[in-house]
C-alpha atoms as a PDB file:
ATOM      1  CA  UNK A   1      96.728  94.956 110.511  1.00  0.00           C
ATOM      2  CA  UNK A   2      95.716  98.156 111.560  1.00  0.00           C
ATOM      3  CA  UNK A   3      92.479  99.811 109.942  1.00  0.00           C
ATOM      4  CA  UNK A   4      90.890 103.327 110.720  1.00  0.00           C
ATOM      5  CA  UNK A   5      87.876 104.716 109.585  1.00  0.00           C
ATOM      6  CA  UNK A   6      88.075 108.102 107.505  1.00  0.00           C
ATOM      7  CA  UNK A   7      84.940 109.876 107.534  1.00  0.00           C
ATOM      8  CA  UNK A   8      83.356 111.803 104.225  1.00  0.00           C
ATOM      9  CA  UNK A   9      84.636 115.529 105.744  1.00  0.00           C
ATOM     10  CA  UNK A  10      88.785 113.941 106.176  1.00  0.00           C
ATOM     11  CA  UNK A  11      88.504 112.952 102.496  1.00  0.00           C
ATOM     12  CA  UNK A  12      87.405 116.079 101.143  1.00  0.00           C
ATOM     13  CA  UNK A  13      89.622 117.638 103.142  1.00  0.00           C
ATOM     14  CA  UNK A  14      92.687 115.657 101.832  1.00  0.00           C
ATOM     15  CA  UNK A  15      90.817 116.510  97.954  1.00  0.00           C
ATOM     16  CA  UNK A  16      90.771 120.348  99.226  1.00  0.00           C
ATOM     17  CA  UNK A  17      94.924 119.884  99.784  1.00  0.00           C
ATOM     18  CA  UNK A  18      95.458 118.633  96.847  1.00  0.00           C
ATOM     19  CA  UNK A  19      93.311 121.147  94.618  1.00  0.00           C
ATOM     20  CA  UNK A  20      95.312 123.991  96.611  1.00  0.00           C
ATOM     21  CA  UNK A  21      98.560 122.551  95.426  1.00  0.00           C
ATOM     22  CA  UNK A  22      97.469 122.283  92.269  1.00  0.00           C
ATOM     23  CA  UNK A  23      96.254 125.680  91.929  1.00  0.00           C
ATOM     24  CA  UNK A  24      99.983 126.905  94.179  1.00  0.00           C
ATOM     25  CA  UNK A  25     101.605 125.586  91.206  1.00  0.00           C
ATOM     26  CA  UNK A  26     103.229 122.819  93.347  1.00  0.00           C
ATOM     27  CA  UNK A  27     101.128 119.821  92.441  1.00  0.00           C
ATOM     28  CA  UNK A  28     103.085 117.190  94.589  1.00  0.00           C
ATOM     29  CA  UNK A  29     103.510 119.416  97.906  1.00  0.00           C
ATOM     30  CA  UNK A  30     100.132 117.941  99.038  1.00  0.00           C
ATOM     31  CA  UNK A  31     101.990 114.980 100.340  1.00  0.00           C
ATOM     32  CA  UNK A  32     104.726 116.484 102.579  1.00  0.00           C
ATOM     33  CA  UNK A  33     101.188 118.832 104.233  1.00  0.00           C
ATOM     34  CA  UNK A  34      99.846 114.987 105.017  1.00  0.00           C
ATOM     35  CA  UNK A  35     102.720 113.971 106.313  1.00  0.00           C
ATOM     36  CA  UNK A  36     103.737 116.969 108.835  1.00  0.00           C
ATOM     37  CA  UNK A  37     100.208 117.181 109.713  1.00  0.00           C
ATOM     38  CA  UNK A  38      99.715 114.131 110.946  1.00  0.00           C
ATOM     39  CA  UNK A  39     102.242 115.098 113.563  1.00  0.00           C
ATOM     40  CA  UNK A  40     103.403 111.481 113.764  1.00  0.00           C
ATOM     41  CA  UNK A  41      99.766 109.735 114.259  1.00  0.00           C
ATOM     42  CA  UNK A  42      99.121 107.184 111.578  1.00  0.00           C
ATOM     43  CA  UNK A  43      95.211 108.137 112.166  1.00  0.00           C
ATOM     44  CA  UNK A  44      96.755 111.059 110.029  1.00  0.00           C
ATOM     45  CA  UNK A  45      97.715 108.574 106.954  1.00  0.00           C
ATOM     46  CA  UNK A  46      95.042 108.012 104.754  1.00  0.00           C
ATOM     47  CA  UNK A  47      96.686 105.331 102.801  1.00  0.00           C
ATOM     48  CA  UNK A  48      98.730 103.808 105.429  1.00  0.00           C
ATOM     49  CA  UNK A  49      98.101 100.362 107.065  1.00  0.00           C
ATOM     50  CA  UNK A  50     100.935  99.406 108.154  1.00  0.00           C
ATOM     51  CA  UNK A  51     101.215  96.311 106.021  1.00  0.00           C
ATOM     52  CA  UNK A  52     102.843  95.530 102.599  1.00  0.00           C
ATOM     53  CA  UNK A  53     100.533  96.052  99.607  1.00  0.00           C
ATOM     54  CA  UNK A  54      98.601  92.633  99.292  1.00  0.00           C
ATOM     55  CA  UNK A  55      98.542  93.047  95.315  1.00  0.00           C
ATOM     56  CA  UNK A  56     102.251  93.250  95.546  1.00  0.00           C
ATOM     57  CA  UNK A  57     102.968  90.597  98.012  1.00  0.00           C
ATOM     58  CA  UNK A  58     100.682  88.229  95.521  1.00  0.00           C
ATOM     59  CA  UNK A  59     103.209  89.146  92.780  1.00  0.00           C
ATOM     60  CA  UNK A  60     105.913  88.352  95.134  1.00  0.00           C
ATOM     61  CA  UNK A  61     105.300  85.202  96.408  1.00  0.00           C
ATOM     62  CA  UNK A  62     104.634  84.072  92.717  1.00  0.00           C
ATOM     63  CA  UNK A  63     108.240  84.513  91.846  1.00  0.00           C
ATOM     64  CA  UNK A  64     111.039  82.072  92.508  1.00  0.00           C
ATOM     65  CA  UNK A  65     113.400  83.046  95.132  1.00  0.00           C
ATOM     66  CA  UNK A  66     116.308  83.214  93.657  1.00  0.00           C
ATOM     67  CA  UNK A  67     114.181  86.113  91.540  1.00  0.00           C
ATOM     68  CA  UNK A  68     115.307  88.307  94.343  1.00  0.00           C
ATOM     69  CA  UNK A  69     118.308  87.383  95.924  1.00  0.00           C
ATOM     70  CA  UNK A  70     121.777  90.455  95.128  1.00  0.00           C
ATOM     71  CA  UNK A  71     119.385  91.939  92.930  1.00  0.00           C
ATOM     72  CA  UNK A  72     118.203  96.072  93.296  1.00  0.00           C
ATOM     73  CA  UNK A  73     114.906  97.234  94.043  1.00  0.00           C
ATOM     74  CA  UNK A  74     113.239 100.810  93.920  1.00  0.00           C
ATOM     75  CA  UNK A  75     110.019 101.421  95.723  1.00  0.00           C
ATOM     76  CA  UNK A  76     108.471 104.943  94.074  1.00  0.00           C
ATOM     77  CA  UNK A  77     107.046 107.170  96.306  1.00  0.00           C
ATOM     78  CA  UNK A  78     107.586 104.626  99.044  1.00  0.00           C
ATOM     79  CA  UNK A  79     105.058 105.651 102.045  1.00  0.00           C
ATOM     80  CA  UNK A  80     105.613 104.369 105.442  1.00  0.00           C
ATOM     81  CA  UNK A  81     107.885 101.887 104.151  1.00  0.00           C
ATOM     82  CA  UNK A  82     106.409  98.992 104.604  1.00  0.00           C
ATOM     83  CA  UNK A  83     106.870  97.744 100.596  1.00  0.00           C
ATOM     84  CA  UNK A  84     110.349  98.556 100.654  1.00  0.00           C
ATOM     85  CA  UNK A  85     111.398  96.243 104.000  1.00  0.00           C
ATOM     86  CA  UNK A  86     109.207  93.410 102.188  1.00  0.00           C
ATOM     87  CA  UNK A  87     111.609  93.140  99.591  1.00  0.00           C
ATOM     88  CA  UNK A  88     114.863  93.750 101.622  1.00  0.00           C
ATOM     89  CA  UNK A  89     113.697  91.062 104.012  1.00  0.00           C
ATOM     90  CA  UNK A  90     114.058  88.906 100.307  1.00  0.00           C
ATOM     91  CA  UNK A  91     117.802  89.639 100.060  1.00  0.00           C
ATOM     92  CA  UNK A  92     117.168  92.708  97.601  1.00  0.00           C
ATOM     93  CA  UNK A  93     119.201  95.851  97.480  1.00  0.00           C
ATOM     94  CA  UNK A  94     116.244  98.452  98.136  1.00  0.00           C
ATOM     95  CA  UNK A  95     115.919 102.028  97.802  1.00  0.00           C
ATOM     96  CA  UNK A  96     112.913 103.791  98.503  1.00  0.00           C
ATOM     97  CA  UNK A  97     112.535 107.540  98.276  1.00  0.00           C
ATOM     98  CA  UNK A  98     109.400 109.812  98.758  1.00  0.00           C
ATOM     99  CA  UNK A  99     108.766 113.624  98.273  1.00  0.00           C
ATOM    100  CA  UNK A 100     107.776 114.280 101.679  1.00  0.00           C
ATOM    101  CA  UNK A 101     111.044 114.624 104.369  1.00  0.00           C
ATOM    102  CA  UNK A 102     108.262 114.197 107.450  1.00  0.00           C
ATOM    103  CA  UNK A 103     107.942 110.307 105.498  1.00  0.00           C
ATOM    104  CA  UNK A 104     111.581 109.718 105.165  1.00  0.00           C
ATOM    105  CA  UNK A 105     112.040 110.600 108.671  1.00  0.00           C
ATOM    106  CA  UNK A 106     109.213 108.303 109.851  1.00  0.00           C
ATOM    107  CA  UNK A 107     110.504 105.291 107.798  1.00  0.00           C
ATOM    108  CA  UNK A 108     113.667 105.887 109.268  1.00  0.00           C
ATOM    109  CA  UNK A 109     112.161 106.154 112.977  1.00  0.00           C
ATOM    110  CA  UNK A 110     109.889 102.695 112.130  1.00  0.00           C
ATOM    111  CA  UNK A 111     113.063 100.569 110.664  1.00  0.00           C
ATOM    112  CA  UNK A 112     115.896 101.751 112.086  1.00  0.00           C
ATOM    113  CA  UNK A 113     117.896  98.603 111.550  1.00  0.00           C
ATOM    114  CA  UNK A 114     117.042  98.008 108.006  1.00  0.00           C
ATOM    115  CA  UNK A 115     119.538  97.904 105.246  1.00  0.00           C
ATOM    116  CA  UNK A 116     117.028 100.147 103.259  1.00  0.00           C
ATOM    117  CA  UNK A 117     118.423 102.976 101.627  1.00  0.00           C
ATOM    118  CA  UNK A 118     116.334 106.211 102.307  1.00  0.00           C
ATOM    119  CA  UNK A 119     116.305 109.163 100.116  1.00  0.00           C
ATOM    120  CA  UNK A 120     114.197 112.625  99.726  1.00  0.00           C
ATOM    121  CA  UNK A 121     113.852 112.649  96.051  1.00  0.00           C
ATOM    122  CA  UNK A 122     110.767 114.144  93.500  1.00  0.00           C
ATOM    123  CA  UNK A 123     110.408 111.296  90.596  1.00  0.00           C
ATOM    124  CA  UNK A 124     110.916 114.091  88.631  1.00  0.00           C
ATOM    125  CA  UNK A 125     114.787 115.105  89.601  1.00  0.00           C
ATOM    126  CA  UNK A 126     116.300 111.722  90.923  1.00  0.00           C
ATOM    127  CA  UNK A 127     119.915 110.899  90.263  1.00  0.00           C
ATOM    128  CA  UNK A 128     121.359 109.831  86.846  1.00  0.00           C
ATOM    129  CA  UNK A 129     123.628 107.448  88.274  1.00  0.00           C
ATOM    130  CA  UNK A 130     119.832 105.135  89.227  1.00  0.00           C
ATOM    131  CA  UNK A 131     119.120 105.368  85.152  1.00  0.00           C
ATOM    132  CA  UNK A 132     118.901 101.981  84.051  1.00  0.00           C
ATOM    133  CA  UNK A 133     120.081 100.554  87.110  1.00  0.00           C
ATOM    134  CA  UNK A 134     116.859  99.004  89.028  1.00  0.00           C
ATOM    135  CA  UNK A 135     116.275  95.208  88.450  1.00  0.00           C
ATOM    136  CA  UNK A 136     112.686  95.394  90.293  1.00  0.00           C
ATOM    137  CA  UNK A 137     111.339  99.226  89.912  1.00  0.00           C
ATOM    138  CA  UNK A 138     107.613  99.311  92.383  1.00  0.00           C
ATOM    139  CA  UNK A 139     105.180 101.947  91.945  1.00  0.00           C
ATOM    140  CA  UNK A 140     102.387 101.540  94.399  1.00  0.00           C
ATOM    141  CA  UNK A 141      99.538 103.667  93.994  1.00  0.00           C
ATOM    142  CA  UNK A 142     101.238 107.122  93.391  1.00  0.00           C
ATOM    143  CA  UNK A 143     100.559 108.054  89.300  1.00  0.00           C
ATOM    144  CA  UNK A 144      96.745 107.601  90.845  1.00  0.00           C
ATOM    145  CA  UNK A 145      97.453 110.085  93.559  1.00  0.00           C
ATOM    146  CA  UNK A 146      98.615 113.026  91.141  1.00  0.00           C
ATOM    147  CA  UNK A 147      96.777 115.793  88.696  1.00  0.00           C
ATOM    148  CA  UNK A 148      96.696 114.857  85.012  1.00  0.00           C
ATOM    149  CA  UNK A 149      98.898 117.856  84.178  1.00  0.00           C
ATOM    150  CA  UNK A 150     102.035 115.927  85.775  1.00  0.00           C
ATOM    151  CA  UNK A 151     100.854 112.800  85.840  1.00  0.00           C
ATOM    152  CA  UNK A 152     102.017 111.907  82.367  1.00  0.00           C
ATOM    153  CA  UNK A 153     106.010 113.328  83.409  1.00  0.00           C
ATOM    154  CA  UNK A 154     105.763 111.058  85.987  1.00  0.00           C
ATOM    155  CA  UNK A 155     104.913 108.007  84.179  1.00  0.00           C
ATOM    156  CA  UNK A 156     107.979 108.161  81.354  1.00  0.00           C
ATOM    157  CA  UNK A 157     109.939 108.651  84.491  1.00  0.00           C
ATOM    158  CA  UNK A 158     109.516 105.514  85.546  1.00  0.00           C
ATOM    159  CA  UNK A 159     111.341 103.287  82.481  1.00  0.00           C
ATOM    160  CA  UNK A 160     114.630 104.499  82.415  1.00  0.00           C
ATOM    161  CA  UNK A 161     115.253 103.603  85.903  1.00  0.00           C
ATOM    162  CA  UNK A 162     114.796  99.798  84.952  1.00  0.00           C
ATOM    163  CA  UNK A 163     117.938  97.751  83.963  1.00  0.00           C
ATOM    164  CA  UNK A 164     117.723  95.372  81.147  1.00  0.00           C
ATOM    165  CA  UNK A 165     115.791  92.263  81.593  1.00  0.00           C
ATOM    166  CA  UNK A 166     113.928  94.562  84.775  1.00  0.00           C
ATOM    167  CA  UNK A 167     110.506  94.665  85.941  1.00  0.00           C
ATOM    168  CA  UNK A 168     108.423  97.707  86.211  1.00  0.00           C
ATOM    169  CA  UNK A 169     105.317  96.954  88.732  1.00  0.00           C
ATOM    170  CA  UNK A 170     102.499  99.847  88.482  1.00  0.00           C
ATOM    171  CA  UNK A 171      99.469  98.946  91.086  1.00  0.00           C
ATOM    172  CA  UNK A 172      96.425 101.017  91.409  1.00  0.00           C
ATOM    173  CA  UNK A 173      92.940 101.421  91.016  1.00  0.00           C
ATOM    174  CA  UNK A 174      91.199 100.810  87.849  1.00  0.00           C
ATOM    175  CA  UNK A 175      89.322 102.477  85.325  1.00  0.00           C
ATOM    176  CA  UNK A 176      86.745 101.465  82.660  1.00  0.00           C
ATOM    177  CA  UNK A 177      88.254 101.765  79.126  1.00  0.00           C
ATOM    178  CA  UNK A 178      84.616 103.183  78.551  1.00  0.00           C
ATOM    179  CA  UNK A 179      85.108 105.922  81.198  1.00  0.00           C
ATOM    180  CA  UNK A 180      85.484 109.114  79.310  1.00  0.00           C
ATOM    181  CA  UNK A 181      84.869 111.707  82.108  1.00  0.00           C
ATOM    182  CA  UNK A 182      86.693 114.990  81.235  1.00  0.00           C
ATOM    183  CA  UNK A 183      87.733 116.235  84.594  1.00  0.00           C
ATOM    184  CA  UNK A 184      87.026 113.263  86.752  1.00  0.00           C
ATOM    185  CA  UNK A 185      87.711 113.853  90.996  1.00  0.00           C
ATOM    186  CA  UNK A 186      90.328 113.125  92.516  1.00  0.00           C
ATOM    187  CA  UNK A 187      92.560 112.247  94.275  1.00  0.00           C
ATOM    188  CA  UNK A 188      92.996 108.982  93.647  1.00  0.00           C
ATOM    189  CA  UNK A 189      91.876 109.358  89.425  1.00  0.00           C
ATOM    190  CA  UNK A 190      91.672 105.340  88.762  1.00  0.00           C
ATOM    191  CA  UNK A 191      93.597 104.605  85.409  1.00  0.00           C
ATOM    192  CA  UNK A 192      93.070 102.685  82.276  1.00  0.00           C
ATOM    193  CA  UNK A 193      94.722  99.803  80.960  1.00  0.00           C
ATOM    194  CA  UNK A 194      95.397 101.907  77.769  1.00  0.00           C
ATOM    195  CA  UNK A 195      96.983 105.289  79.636  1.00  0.00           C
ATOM    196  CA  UNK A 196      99.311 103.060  81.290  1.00  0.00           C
ATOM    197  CA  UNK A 197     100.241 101.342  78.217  1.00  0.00           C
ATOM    198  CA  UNK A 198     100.580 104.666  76.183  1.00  0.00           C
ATOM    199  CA  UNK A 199     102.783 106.366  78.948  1.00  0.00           C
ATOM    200  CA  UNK A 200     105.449 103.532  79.930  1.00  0.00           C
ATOM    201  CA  UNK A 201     107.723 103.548  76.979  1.00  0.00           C
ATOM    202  CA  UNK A 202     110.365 101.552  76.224  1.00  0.00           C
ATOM    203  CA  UNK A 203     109.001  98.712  78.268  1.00  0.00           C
ATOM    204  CA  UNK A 204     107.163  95.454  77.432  1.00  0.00           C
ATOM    205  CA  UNK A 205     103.775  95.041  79.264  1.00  0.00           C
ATOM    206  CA  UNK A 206     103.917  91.776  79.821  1.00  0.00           C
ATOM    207  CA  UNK A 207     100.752  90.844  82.410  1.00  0.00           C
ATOM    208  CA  UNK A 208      97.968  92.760  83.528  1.00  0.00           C
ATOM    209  CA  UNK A 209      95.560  91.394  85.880  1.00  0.00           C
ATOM    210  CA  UNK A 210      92.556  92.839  87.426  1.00  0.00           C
ATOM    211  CA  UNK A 211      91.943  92.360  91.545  1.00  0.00           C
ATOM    212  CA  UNK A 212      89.263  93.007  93.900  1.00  0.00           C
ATOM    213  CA  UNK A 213      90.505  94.676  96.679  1.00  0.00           C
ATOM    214  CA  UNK A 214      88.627  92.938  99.423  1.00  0.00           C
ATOM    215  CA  UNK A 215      90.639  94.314 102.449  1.00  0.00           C
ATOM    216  CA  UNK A 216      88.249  96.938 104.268  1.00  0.00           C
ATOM    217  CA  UNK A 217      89.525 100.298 102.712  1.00  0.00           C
ATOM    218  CA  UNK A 218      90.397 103.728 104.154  1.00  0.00           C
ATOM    219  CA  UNK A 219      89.779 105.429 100.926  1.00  0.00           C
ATOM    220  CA  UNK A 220      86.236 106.105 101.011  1.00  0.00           C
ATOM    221  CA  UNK A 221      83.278 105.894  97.957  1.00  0.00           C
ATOM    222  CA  UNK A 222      86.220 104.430  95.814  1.00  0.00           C
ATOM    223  CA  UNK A 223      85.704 101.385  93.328  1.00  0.00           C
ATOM    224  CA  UNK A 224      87.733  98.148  94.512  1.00  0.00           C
ATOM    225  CA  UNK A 225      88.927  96.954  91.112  1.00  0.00           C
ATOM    226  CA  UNK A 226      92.609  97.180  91.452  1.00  0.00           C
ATOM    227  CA  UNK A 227      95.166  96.585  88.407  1.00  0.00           C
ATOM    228  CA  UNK A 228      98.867  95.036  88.704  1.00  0.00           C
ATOM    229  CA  UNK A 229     100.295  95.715  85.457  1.00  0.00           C
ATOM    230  CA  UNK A 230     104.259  93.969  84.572  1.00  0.00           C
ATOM    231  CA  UNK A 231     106.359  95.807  82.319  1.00  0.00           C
ATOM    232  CA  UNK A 232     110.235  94.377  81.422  1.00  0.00           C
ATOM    233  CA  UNK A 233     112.362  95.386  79.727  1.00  0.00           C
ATOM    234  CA  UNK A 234     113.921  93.709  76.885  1.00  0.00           C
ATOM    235  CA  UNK A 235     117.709  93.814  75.574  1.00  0.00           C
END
């Protein structure tokens, strides 16, 4: 595991990007300006460790394995990767897709041999042939990453990728029910039990657990409550 320190001035910095996007009117470009500017150097990554998502593996290695086996995954915003060739190393059909072409690229340069399925999409604009056609749909710390004014579109994009009898898995950090901060900073904007509940339609939220994220972080000053919430969805 691979774990690099990111002083007080890199996260204002990647704050600063974000606020400019914002402001440009393109609140999700932030992430392809990480991306390219790390010129390849994972130093460059806040979020990336090079490891899949412990809450996630948890949730994995809970399941049976025939959960998993000729079944179809989608990893949501998918990072370096690393979720994605978890679950394809479990016999799952995986697609992963990010907004930023620099990430696709570098997933493709780490796993060349994987049977992952790599795509340049915004959550926003994907295919209609992937509606209801996901058995396992992963979203890994990404509707934390994005301004309330898009956040929201994002979320009810996430339930009519899932099949019926799918999973929805939404991992992030947390947020007090009590918190009632008007404009609270970010990125990442930790989210409450409640929002999520509100914004996933359709879908059943079937377990919600609370973690502490023990693992030495690279996002600085943040709480380390973490929430895996299950959604299905029911025929």
């Amino acid at each position: 595991m691979i774990i690099i320190s990111v002083n007080n001035n890199n996260f204002l910095d990647i704050k600063k990007i974000a606020e400019i996007a914002h402001i440009n009117g393109n609140p999700l470009s932030w992430f392809e300006t990480i991306y390219s500017d790390a010129n390849g150097q994972i130093e460059g990554i806040p979020w990336a460790n090079l490891i899949p998502n412990p809450n996630l593996l948890s949730w994995i290695n809970a399941q049976k394995d025939n959960y998993f086996k000729n079944k179809k995954a989608l990893i949501i915003g998918c990072g370096l990767g690393d979720d994605a060739i978890a679950l394809s190393k479990l016999g799952m059909d995986v697609y992963a897709f990010d907004i930023s072409e620099t990430c696709i690229k570098w997933c493709q340069n780490r796993f060349p041999n994987s049977d992952v399925q790599w795509f340049v999409y915004n959550l926003l604009e994907l295919p209609n042939s992937w509606k209801n056609n996901f058995d396992l749909v992963v979203e890994v710390h990404i509707l934390q990453a994005v301004h309330s004014k898009i956040r929201n579109k994002l979320a009810k994009a996430l339930s009519p990728l899932v099949s019926q009898d799918g999973n929805l898995i939404c991992i992030g950090r947390k947020r007090s029910e009590n918190d009632n901060a008007l404009n609270p900073s970010g990125p990442p904007w930790p989210l409450k039990k409640s929002w999520l509940k509100d914004q996933i339609e359709d879908l059943n939220l079937i377990e919600y657990q609370i973690t502490d994220n023990t693992n030495p972080s690279r996002i600085i000053n943040m709480e380390n409550q973490r929430y895996i919430a299950i959604f299905k969805k029911n025929k």
